[in-house]
Protein backbone atom coordinates (compact mmCIF):
# COMPACT_ATOMS: atom_id res chain seq x y z
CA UNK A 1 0.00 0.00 0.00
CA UNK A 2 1.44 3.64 -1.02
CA UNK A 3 -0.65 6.45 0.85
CA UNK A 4 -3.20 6.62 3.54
CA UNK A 5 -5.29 9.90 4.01
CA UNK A 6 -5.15 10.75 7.82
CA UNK A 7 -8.64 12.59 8.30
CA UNK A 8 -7.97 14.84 11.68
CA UNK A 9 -10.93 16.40 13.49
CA UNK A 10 -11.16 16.92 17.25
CA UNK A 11 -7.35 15.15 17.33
CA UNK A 12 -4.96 17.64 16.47
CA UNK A 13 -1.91 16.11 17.73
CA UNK A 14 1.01 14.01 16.83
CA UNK A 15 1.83 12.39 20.10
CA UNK A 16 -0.40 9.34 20.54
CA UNK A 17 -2.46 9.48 17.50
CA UNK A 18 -3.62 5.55 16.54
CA UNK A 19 -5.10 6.93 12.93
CA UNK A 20 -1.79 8.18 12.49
CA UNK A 21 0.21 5.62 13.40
CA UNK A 22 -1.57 2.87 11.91
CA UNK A 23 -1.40 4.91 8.32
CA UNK A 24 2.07 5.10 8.81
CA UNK A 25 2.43 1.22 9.30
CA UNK A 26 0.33 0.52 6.45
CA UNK A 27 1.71 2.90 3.98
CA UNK A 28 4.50 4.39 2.30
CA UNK A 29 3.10 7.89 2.34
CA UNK A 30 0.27 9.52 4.35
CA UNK A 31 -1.31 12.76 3.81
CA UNK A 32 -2.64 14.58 6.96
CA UNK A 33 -6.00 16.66 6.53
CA UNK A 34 -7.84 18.88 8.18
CA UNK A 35 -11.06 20.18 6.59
CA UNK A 36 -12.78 23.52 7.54
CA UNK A 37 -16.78 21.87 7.14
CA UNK A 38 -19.14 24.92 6.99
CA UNK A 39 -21.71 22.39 8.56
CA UNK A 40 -19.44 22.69 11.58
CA UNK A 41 -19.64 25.71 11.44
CA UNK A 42 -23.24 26.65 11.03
CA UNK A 43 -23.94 24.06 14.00
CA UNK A 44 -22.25 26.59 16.23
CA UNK A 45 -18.01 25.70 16.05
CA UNK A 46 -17.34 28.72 14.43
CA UNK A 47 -17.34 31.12 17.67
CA UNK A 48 -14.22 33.62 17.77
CA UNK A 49 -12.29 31.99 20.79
CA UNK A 50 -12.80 28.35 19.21
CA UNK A 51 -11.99 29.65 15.78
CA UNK A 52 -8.82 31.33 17.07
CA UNK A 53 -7.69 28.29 19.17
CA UNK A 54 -8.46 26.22 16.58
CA UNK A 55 -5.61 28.15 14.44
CA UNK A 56 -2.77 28.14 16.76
CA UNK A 57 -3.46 24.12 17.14
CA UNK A 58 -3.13 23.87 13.41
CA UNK A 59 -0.42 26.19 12.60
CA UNK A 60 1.35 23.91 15.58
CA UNK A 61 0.25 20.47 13.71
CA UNK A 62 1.94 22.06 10.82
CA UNK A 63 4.94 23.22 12.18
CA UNK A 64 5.63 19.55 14.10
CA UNK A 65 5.01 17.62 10.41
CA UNK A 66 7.27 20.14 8.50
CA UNK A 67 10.03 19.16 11.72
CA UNK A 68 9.35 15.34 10.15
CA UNK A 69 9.51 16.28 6.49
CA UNK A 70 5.76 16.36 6.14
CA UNK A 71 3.20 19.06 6.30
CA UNK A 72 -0.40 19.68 7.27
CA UNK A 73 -2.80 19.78 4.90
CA UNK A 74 -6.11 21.69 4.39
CA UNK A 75 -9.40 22.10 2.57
CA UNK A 76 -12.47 24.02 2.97
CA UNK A 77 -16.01 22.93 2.00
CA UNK A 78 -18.06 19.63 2.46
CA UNK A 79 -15.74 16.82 4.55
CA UNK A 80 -16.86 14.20 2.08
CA UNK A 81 -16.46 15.73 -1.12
CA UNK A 82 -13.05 16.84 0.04
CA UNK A 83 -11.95 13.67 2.21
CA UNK A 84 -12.73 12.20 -1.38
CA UNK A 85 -11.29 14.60 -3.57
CA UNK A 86 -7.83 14.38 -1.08
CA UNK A 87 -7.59 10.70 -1.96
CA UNK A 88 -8.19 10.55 -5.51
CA UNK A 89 -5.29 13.20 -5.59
CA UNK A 90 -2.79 11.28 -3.72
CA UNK A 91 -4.12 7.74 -5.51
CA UNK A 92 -4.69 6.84 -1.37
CA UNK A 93 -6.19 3.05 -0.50
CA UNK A 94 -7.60 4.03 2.81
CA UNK A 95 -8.90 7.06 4.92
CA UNK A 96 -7.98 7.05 8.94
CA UNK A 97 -10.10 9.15 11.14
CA UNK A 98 -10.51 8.84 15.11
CA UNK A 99 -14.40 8.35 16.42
CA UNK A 100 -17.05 10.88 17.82
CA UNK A 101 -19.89 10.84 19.73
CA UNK A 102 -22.00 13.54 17.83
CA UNK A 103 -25.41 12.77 15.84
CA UNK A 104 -23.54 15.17 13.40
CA UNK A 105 -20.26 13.18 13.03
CA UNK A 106 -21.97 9.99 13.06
CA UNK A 107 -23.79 11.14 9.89
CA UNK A 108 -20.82 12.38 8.91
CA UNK A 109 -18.82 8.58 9.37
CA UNK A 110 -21.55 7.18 7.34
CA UNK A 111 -21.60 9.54 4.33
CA UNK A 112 -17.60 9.30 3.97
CA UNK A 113 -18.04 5.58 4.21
CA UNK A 114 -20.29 5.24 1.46
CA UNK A 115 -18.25 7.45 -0.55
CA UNK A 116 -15.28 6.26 -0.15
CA UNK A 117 -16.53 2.51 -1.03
CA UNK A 118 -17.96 3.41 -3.96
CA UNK A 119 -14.49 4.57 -5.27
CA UNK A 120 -13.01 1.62 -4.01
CA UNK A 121 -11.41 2.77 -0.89
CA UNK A 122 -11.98 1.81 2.52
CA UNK A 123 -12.54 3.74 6.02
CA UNK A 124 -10.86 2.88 9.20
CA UNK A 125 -12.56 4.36 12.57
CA UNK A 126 -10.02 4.32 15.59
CA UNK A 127 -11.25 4.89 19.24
CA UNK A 128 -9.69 5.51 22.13
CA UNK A 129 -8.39 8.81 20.55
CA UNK A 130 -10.97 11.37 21.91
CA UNK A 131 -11.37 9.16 25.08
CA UNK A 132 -9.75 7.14 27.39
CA UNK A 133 -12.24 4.68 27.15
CA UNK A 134 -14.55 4.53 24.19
CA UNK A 135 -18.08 5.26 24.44
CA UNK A 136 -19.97 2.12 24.06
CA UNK A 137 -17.55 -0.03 25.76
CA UNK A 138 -18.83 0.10 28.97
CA UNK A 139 -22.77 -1.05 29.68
CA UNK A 140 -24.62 -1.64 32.52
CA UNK A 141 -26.65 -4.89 32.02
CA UNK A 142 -29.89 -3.20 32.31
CA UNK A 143 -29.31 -0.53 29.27
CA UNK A 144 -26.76 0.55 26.54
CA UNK A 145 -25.30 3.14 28.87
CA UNK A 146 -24.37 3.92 32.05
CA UNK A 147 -27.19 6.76 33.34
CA UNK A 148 -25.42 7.39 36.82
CA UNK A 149 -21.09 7.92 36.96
CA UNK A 150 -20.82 6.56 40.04
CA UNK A 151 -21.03 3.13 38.40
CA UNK A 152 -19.84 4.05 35.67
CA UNK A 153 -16.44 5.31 37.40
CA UNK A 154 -16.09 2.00 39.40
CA UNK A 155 -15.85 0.16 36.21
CA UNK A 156 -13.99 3.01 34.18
CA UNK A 157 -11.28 2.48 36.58
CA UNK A 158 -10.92 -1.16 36.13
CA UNK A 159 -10.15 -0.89 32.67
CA UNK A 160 -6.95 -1.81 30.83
CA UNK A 161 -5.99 1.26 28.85
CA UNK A 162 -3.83 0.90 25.59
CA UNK A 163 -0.46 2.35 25.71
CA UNK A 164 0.18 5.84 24.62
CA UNK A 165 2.16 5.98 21.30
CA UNK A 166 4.47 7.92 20.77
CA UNK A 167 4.75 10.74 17.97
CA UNK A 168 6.26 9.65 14.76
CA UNK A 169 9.92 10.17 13.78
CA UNK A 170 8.53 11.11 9.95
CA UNK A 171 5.98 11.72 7.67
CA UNK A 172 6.39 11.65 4.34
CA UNK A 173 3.18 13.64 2.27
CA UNK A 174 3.07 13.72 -1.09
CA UNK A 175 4.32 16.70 -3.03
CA UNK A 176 0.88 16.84 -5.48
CA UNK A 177 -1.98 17.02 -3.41
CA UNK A 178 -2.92 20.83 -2.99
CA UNK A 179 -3.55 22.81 0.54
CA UNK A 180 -5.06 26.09 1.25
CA UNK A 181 -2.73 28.65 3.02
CA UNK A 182 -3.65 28.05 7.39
CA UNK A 183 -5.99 30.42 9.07
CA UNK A 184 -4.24 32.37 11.38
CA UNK A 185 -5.40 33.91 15.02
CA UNK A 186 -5.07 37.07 13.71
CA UNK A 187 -7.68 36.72 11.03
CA UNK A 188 -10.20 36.37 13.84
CA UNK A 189 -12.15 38.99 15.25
CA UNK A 190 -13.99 39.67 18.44
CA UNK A 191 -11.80 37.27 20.64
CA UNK A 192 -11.76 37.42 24.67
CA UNK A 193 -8.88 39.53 25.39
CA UNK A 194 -7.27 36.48 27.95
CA UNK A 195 -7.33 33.92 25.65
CA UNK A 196 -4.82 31.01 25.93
CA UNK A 197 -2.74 29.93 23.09
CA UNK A 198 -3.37 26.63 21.85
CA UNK A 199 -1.83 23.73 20.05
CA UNK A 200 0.03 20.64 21.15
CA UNK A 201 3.47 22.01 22.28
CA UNK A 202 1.65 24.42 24.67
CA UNK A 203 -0.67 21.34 25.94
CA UNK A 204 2.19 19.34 26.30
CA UNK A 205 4.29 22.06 28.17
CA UNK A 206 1.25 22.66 30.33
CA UNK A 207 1.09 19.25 31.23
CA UNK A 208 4.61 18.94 32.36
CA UNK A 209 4.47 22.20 34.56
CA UNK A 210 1.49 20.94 36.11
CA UNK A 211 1.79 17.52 37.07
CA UNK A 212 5.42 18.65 38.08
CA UNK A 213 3.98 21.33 40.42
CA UNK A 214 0.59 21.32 41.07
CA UNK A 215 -1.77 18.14 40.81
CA UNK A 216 -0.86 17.19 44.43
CA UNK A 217 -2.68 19.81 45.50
CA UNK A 218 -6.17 19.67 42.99
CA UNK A 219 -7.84 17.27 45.86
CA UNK A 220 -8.06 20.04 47.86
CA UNK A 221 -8.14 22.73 45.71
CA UNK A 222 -9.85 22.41 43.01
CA UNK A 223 -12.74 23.88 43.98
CA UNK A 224 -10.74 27.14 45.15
CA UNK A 225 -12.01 30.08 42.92
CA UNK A 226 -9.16 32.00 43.54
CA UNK A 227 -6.50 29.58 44.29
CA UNK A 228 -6.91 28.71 40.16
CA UNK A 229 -5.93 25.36 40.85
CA UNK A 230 -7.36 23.10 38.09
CA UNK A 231 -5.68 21.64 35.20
CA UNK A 232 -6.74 24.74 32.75
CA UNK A 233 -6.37 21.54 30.54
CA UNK A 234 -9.73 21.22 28.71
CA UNK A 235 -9.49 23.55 25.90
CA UNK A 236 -6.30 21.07 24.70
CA UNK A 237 -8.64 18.49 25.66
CA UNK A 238 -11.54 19.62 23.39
CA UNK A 239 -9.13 20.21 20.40
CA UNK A 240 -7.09 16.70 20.83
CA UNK A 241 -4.05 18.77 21.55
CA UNK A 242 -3.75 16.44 24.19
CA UNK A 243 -4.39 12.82 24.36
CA UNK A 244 -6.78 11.63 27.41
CA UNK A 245 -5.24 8.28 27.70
CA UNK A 246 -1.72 9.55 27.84
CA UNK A 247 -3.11 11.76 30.50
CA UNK A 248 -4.17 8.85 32.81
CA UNK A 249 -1.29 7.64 32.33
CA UNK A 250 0.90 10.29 33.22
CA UNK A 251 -1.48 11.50 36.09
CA UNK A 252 -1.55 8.15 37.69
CA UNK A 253 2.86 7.53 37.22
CA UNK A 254 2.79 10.84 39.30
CA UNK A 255 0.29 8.86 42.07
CA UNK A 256 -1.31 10.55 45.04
CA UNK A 257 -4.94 11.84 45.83
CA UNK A 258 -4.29 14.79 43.40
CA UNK A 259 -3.85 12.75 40.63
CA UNK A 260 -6.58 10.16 41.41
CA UNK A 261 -9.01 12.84 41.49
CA UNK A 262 -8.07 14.58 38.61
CA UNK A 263 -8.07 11.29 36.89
CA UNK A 264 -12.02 10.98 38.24
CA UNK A 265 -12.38 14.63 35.90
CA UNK A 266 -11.23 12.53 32.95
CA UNK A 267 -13.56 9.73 33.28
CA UNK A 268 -16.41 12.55 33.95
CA UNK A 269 -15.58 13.58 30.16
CA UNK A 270 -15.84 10.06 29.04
CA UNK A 271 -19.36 9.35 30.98
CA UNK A 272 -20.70 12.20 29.49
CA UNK A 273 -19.71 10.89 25.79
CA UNK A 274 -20.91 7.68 26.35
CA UNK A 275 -24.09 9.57 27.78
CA UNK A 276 -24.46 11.65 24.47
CA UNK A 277 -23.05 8.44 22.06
CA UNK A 278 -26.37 6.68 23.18
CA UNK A 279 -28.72 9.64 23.43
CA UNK A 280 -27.66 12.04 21.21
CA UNK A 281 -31.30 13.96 21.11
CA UNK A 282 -29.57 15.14 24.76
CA UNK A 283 -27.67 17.67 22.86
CA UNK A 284 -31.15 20.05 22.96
CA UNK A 285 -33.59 18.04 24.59
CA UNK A 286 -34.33 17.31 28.21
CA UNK A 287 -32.57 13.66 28.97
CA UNK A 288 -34.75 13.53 31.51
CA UNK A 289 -37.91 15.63 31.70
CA UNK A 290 -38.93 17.12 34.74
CA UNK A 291 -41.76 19.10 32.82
CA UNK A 292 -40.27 22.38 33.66
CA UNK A 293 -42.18 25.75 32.88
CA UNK A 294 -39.13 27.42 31.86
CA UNK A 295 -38.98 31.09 31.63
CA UNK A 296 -38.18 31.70 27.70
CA UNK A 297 -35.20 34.45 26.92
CA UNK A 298 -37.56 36.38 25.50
CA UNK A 299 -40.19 36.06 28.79
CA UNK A 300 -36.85 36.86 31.02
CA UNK A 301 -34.93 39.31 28.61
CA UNK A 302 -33.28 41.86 31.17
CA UNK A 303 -32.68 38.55 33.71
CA UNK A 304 -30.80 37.09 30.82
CA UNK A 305 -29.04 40.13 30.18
CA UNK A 306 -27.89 41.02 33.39
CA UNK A 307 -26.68 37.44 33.59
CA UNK A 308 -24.41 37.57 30.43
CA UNK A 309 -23.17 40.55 31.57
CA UNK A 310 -22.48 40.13 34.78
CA UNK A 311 -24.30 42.58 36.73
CA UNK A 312 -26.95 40.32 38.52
CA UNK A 313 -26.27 41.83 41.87
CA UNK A 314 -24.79 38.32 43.04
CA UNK A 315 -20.74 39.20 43.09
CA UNK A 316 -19.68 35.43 42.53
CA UNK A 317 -22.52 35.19 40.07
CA UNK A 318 -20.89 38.11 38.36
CA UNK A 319 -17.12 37.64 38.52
CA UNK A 320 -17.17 34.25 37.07
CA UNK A 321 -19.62 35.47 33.75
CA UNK A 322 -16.83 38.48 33.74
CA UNK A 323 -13.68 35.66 34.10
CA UNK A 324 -15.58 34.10 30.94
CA UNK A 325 -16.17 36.77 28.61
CA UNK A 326 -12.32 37.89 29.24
CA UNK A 327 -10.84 34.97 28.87
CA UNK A 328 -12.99 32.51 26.81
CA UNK A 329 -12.98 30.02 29.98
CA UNK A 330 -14.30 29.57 33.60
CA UNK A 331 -13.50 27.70 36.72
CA UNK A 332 -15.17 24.44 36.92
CA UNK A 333 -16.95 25.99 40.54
CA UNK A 334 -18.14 28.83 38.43
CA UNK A 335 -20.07 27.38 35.96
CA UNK A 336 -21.99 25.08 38.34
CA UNK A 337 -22.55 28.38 40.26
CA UNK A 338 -23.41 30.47 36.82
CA UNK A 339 -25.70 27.73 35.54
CA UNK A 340 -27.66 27.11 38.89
CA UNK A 341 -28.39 30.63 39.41
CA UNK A 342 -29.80 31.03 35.74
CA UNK A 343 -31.81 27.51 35.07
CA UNK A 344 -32.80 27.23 38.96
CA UNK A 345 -32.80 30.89 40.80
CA UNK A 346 -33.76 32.46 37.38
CA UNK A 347 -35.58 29.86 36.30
CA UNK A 348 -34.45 29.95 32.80
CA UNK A 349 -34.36 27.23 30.30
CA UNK A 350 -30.90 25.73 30.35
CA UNK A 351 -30.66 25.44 26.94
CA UNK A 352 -30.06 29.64 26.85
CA UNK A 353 -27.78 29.20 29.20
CA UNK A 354 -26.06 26.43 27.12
CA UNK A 355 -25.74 28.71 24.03
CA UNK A 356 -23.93 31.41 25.10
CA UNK A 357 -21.13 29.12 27.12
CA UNK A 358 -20.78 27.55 23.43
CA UNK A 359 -20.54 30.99 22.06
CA UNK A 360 -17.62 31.80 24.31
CA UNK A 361 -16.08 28.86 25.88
CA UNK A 362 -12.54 27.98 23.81
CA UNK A 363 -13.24 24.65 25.19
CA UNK A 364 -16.91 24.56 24.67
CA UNK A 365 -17.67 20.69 23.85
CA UNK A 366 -21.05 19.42 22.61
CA UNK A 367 -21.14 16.98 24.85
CA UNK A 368 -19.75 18.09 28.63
CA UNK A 369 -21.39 21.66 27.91
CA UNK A 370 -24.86 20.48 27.22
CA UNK A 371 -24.81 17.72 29.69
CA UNK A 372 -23.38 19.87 32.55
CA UNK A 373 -26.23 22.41 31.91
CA UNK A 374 -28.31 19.37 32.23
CA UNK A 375 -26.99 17.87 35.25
CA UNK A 376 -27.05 21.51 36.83
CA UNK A 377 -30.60 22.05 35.74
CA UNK A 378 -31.93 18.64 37.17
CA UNK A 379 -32.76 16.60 33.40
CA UNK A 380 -29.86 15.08 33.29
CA UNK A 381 -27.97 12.64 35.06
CA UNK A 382 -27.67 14.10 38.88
CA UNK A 383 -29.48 12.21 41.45
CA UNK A 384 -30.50 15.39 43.18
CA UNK A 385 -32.20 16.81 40.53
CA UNK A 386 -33.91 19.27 42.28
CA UNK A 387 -30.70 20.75 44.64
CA UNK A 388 -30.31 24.52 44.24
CA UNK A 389 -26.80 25.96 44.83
CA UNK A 390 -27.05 29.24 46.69
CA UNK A 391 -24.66 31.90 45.17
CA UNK A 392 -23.75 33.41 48.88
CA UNK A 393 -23.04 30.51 50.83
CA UNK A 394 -21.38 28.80 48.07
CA UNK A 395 -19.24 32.27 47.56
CA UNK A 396 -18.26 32.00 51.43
CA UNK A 397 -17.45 28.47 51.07
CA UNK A 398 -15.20 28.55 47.93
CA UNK A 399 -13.84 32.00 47.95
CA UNK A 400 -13.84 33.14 51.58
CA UNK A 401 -11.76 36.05 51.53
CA UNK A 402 -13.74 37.44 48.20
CA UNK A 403 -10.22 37.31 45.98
CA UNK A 404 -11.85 36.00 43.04
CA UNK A 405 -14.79 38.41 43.44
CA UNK A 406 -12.12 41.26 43.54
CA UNK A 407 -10.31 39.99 40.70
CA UNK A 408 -13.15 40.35 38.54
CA UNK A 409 -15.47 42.72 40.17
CA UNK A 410 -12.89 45.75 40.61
CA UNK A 411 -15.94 47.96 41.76
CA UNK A 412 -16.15 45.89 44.91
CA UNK A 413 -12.72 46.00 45.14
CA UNK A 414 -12.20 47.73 48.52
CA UNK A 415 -15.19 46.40 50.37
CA UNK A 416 -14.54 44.45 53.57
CA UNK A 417 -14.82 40.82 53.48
CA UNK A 418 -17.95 40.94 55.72
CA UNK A 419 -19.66 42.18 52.73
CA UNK A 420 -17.81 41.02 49.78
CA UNK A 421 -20.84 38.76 48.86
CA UNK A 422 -23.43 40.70 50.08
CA UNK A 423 -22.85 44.09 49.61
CA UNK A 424 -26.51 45.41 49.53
CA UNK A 425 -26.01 45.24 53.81
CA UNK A 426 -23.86 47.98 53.76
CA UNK A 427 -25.20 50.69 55.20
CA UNK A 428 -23.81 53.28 53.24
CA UNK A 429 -25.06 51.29 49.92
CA UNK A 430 -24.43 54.87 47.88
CA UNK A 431 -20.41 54.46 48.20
CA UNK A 432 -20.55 51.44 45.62
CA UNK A 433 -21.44 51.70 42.53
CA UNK A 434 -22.71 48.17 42.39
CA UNK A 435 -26.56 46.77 41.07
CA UNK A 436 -29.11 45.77 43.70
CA UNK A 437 -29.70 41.83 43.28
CA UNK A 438 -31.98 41.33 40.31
CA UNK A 439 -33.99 38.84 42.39
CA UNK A 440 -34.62 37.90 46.00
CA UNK A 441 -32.95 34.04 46.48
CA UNK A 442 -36.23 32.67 48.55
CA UNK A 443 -38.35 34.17 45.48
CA UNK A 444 -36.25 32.16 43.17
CA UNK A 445 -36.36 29.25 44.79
CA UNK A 446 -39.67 29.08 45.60
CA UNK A 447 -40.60 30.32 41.74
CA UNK A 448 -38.43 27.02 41.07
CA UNK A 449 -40.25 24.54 42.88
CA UNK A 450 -43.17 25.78 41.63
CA UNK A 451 -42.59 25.69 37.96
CA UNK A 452 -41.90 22.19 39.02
CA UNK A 453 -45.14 21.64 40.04
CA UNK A 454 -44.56 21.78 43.71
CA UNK A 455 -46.77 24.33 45.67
C-alpha cells in the first residue's frame, strides 16, 4: 500500500495518534488533513475563541510535520467531497479518522463511508483517541449506557488502557496534493482579550508544569475560585491537543490523591460521551424531563441580560460570567454556580444558558457543555435533581476572603470581606457603585419549585 489519508478532526496532535500511526504502518506515504466543514460551522463551532484556538493548534500540527519532512494539509467545503477529492489526488487506498460521539459526526462517518466505497477505498474508525475509554464499551446490564457515573467510574477504573504511542519520527506527504494557506489567530475577530494559546506544544508544556507542580494539590483545591488550581487543561482536551489516555497515564505515574481525582475529571468527560453516544437527542432536549415551565429568553430578557453581563447583583454570580467573557474560559466551581443561578434561581431554560457558554467557551464541547447544563438544571444525570446551589453561601465556602470576586469585580474591590458577597447590607449602599440583586434568592427558589409543580 502507497498512501493513507489521515482525516484529523477533534485530534490535532502528533503524540499518541492511533489513525496516524496505523497509516504510517500501512503505507508508504500519508497525507494529513484537516477540513474547515461549513456544517461545523453553522452548527455553532465557528465562535471567535474556538476559531482562534483552533488556528494556533493547526499552525502547531503544521509546524511539528514540517520538523518530520511532512506538512499539514487543508481544505475548505463539504468533509466528504473533500476527504474524497484528497484521496483521488494522492491515488490513497484508505482514509484514517478517530471516532465521535455527535449525531452530526456519526452522519458524517456514514456519508464518507459510502463514498469512499464506492471509489473503491476503505474507512478505518479508531477509538480511544478522543477518550480514554470509548463510548460504548462500557454497559450496565440493564441498558446501553451507564445513566449514573458513580457506576460508571467504578468500572472506568478497572479498565486496561492501551499504551500511549508515541509521535512519529517522519511523515512523508506527497508533493501533489494541494492545501489552502492556514488560518491564522489574527484573522479572527472579536476574541476574549485572555485567551490562551493553543496547540500541542503548549498542551504538552502545560502538562509537564502541572503535574510537576501542582496536581498534588487539585484534591483540595480544586474547587478554590481564587487559588486557580485546576488543570486549565480542557481547551487542549476539546481540540485533541492532548491525548486523554496519555493523560491517565501520566497523572496516575505521578500517584497521590491529586492525581486520582483529577483522573475521576477525565472519566467525567468520558461518561458524558458515552451519555451523548447513546442519546444524542440530549444535545437540545431534556434527557430527563422534569416538565419544567421554563422562563423563555424572550419572557426573562433583562434577567438574561444582566446574567451575560455580569451585573446580577450576586458578586460570585458576576465575577465568574466576567472571568468568561475575558478569557474565553471559567473555573469548573463557576459554571456550576453560573448555571444554577440562571436555570434554577432564574428559572431559565438551560438550553439559553447552554448557548452562550458555546458561544464563548474555547473549550466549549457538545457533549460536557450540554450535559453539565443538564446535570445543573436537574434533566440530566444528577441524582439530586432538584438541589439549588445558593450563590452566597457557596461564595463563602469557595472564595472566603472574596479574591476572586475582587479579581473580577474591581468595583467591589475595597469592600470588607464581611460584605464582599453581600454588599446590599452595607449601610452606606451609595459608596458602591454596584446593582441591587436582580432577584430575591427565597423568590427564586420558591418560583423554582413551583414551575416544578410543587406548591
Amino acid at each position: 500500500m502507497n498512501v493513507s489519508v489521515v482525516l484529523f478532526t477533534a485530534d490535532l496532535r502528533l503524540y499518541d495518534h492511533p489513525p496516524l500511526r496505523a497509516a504510517l504502518e500501512g503505507s508508504r506515504q500519508a497525507v494529513p488533513l484537516f477540513v474547515r466543514d461549513p456544517a461545523v460551522d453553522a452548527a455553532g463551532f465557528a465562535a471567535p475563541n474556538r476559531l482562534a484556538f483552533l488556528a494556533d493548534c493547526l499552525a502547531n500540527l503544521d509546524e511539528q510535520l514540517r520538523r518530520r519532512g511532512g506538512r499539514l494539509v487543508l481544505r475548505s467545503g463539504d468533509v466528504v467531497e473533500e476527504v474524497c477529492a484528497a484521496a483521488a489526488e494522492a491515488d490513497a487506498d484508505e482514509v484514517h479518522m478517530a471516532s465521535d460521539v455527535s449525531a452530526y459526526a456519526h452522519r458524517r462517518e456514514e456519508r464518507l463511508r459510502r463514498a469512499l466505497e464506492a471509489d473503491g477505498r476503505r474507512l478505518h474508525v479508531h477509538d480511544t483517541v478522543t477518550t480514554a475509554v470509548a463510548p460504548g464499551a462500557l454497559t450496565p446490564s440493564s441498558s446501553d449506557h451507564f445513566a449514573v457515573f458513580t457506576p460508571y467510574f467504578r468500572k472506568w477504573s478497572q479498565e486496561s488502557l492501551r499504551p500511549a504511542l508515541a509521535a512519529p519520527r517522519a511523515v512523508r506527504v506527497p508533493e501533489d496534493v494541494r492545501s489552502e494557506p492556514l488560518p491564522g489567530r489574527a484573522d479572527v475577530s472579536g476574541t476574549s482579550p485572555g485567551l490562551a494559546r493553543g496547540g500541542e506544544t503548549e498542551g504538552r508544556r502545560r502538562v509537564a508544569a502541572w503535574l510537576r507542580s501542582d496536581v498534588d494539590a487539585y484534591e483540595d483545591r480544586h474547587d478554590d475560585l481564587a487559588g486557580d488550581a485546576t488543570s486549565r487543561l480542557s481547551p487542549y482536551l476539546h481540540f485533541g491537543a492532548l491525548s486523554p489516555v496519555e493523560l491517565v497515564h501520566r497523572a496516575r505515574q505521578s500517584g497521590g490523591p491529586g492525581a486520582e481525582a483529577f483522573v475521576r475529571q477525565l472519566a467525567w468527560r468520558d461518561f458524558h460521551r458515552q451519555v451523548l453516544a447513546a442519546r444524542p437527542h440530549a444535545a437540545q432536549d431534556d434527557y430527563r424531563t422534569k416538565h419544567d415551565q421554563w422562563r423563555s429568553e424572550e419572557e426573562a430578557r433583562e434577567d438574561v441580560e444582566a446574567w451575560r453581563e455580569g451585573r446580577t447583583g450576586y458578586p460570585i454570580v458576576d465575577a465568574a460570567m466576567r472571568q468568561l467573557r475575558h478569557e474565553g474560559w471559567m473555573h469548573n466551581r463557576g459554571r456550576l454556580l453560573t448555571a444554577s443561578f440562571l436555570a434554577k434561581t432564574l428559572y431559565v431554560d438551560w438550553r439559553v444558558g447552554a448557548r452562550h457558554f458555546l458561544d464563548l467557551l474555547v473549550d466549549g464541547d457538545l457533549a460536557n457543555n450540554q450535559l453539565n447544563w443538564q446535570w445543573v438544571a436537574g434533566t440530566g444525570t444528577d441524582t439530586r435533581p432538584n438541589r439549588v446551589l445558593n450563590p452566597v453561601v457557596q461564595a463563602k465556602r469557595y472564595d472566603r476572603d472574596g479574591a476572586y470576586v475582587r479579581r473580577w469585580v474591581p468595583e467591589l474591590e475595597k469592600v470588607e470581606n464581611s460584605a464582599v458577597h453581600e454588599p446590599w447590607k452595607l449601610k452606606d449602599r451609595g459608596a458602591v457603585d454596584y446593582p441591587d440583586p436582580i432577584v430575591d434568592l427565597s423568590a427564586g427558589l420558591e418560583r423554582f419549585r413551583h414551575g416544578r409543580g410543587r406548591e
